[in-house]
N, C-alpha and C. Protein backbone atom coordinates (compact mmCIF):
# COMPACT_ATOMS: atom_id res chain seq x y z
N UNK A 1 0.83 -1.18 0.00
CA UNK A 1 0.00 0.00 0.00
C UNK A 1 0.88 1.25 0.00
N UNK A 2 0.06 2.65 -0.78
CA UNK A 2 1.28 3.36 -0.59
C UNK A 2 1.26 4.27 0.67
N UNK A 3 2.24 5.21 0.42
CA UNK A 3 1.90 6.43 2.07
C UNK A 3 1.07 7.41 1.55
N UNK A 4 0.68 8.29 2.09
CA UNK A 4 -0.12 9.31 1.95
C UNK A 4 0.93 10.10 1.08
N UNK A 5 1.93 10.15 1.33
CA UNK A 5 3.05 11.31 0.77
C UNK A 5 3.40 11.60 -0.39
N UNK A 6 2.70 10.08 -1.48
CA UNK A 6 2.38 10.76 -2.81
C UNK A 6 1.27 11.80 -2.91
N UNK A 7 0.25 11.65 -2.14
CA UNK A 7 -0.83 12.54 -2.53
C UNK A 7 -0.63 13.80 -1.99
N UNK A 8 0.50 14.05 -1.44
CA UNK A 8 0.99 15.38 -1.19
C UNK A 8 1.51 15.77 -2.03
N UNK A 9 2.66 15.17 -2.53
CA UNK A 9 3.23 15.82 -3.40
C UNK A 9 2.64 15.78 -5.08
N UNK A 10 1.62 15.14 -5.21
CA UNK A 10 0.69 14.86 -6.32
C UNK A 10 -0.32 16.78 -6.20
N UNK A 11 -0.42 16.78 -4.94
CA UNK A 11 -1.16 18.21 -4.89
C UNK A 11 0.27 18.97 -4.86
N UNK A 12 1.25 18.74 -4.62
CA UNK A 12 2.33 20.07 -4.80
C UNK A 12 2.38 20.50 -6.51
N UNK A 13 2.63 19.18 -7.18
CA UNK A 13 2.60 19.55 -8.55
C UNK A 13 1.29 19.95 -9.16
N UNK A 14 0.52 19.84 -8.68
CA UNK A 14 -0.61 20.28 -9.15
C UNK A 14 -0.74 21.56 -9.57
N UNK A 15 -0.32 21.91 -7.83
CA UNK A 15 -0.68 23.74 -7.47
C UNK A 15 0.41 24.11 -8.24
N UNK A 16 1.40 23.64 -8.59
CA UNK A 16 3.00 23.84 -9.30
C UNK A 16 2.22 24.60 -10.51
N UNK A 17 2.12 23.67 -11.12
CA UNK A 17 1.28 23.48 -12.52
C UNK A 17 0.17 24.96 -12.73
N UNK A 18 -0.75 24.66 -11.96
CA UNK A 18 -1.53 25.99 -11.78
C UNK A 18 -0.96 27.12 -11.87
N UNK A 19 0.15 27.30 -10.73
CA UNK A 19 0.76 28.61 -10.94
C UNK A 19 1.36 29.17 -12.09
N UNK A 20 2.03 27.99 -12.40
CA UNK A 20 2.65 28.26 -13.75
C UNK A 20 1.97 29.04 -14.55
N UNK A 21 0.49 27.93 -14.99
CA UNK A 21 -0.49 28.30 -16.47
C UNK A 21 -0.80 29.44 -15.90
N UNK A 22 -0.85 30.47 -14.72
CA UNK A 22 -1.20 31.56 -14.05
C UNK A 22 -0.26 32.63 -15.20
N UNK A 23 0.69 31.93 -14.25
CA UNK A 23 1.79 32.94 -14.48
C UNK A 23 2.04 33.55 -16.26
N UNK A 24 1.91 32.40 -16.90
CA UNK A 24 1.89 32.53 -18.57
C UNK A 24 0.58 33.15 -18.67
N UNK A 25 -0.26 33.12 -18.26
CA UNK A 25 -1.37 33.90 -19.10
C UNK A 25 -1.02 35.18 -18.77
N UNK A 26 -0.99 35.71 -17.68
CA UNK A 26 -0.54 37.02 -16.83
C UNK A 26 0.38 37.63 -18.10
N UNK A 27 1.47 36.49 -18.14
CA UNK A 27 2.65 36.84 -19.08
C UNK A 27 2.18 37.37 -20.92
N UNK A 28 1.41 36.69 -21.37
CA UNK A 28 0.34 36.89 -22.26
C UNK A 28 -0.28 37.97 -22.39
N UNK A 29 -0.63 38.34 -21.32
CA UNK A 29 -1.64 39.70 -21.32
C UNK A 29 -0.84 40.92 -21.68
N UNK A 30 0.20 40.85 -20.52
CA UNK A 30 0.93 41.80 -20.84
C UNK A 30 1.81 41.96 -22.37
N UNK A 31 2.13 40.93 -22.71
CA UNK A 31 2.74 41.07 -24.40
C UNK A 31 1.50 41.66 -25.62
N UNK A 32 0.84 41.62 -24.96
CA UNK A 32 -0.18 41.85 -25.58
C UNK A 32 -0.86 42.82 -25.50
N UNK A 33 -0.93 43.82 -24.44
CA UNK A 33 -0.79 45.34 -23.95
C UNK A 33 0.12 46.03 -24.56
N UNK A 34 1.68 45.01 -24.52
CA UNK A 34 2.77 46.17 -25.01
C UNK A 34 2.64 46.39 -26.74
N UNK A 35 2.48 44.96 -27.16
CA UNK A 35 2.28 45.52 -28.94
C UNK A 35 1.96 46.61 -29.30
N UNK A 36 2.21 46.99 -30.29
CA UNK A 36 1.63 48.59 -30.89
C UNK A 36 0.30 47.83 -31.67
N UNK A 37 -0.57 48.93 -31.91
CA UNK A 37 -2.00 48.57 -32.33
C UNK A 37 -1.57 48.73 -33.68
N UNK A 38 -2.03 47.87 -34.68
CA UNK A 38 -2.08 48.08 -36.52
C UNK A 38 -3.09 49.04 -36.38
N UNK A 39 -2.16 50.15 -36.77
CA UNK A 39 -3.06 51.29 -37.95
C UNK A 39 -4.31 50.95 -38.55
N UNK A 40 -5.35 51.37 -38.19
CA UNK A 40 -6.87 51.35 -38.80
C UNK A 40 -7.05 51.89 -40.20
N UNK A 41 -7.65 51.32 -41.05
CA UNK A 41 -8.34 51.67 -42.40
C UNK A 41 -7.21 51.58 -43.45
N UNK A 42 -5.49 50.82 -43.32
CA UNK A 42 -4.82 50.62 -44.05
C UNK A 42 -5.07 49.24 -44.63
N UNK A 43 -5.31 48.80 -45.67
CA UNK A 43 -5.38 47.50 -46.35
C UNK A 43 -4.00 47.01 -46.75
N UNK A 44 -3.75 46.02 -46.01
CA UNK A 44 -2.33 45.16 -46.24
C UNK A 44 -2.35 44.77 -47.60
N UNK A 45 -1.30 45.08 -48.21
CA UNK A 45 -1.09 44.69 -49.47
C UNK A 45 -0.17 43.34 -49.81
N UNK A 46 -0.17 42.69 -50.56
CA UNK A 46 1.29 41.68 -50.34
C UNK A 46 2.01 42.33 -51.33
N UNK A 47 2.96 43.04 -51.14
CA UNK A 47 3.93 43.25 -52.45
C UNK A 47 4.13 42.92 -53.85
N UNK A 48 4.09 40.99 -53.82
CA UNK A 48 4.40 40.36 -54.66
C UNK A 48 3.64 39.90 -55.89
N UNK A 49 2.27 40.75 -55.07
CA UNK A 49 0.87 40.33 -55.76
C UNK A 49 0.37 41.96 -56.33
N UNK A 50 0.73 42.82 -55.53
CA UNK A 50 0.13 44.36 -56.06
C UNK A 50 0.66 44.93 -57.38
N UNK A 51 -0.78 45.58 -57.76
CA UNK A 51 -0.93 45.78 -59.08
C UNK A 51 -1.40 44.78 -60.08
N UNK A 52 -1.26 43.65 -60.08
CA UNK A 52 -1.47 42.30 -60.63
C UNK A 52 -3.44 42.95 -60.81
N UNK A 53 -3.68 42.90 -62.27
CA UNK A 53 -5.08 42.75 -62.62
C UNK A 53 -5.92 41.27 -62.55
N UNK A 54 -6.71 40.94 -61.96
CA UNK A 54 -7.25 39.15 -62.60
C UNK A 54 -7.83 39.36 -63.82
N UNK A 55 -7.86 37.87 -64.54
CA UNK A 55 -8.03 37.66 -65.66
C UNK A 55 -6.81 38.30 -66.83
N UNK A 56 -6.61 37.48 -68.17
CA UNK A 56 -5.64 37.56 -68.56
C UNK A 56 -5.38 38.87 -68.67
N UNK A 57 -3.70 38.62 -68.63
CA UNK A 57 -2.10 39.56 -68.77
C UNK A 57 -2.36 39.49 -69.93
N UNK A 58 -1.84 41.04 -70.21
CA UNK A 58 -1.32 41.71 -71.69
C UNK A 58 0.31 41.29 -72.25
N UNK A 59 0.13 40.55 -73.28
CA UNK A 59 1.71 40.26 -73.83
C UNK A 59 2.71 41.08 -73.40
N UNK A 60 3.45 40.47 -72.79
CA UNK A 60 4.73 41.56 -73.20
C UNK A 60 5.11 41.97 -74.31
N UNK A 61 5.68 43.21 -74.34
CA UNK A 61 6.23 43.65 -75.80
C UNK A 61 7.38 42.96 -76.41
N UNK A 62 8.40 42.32 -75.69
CA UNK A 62 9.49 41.53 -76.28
C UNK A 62 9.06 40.63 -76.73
N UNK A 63 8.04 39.59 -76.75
CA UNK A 63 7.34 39.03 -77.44
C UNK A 63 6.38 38.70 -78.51
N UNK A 64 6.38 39.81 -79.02
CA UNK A 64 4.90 40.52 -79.96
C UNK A 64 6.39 40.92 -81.07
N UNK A 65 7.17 40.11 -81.49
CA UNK A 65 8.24 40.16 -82.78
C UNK A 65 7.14 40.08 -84.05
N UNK A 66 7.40 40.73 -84.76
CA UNK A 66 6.70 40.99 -86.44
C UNK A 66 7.35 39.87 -87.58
């Protein structure tokens, strides 16, 4: 049979544990206070894609040889 003295230390890690996930959310909040806020009413663009019309591209001119 066992001693009681796991179930002590079964509640030490417990409360361990608790504090911890405490402590990280706490930690969370605050990273999350400090960020700077994204600028309102700017539409993110991707670079790699802007300007790009849908539906077909116009030939290039180096290609259009006579």
């Amino acid at each position: 049979m066992r001693s009681n003295g796991t179930t002590f230390t079964k509640r030490q890690r417990e409360r361990a544990k608790r504090e911890k996930k405490q402590e990280k959310a706490i930690k969370r909040v605050q990273r999350k206070a400090e960020r700077e806020p994204r600028p309102e009413g700017e539409d993110e663009v991707d670079p790699d894609i802007a300007g790009i019309v849908p539906g077909p591209q116009p030939i290039p001119d180096e290609m259009l040889v006579d």
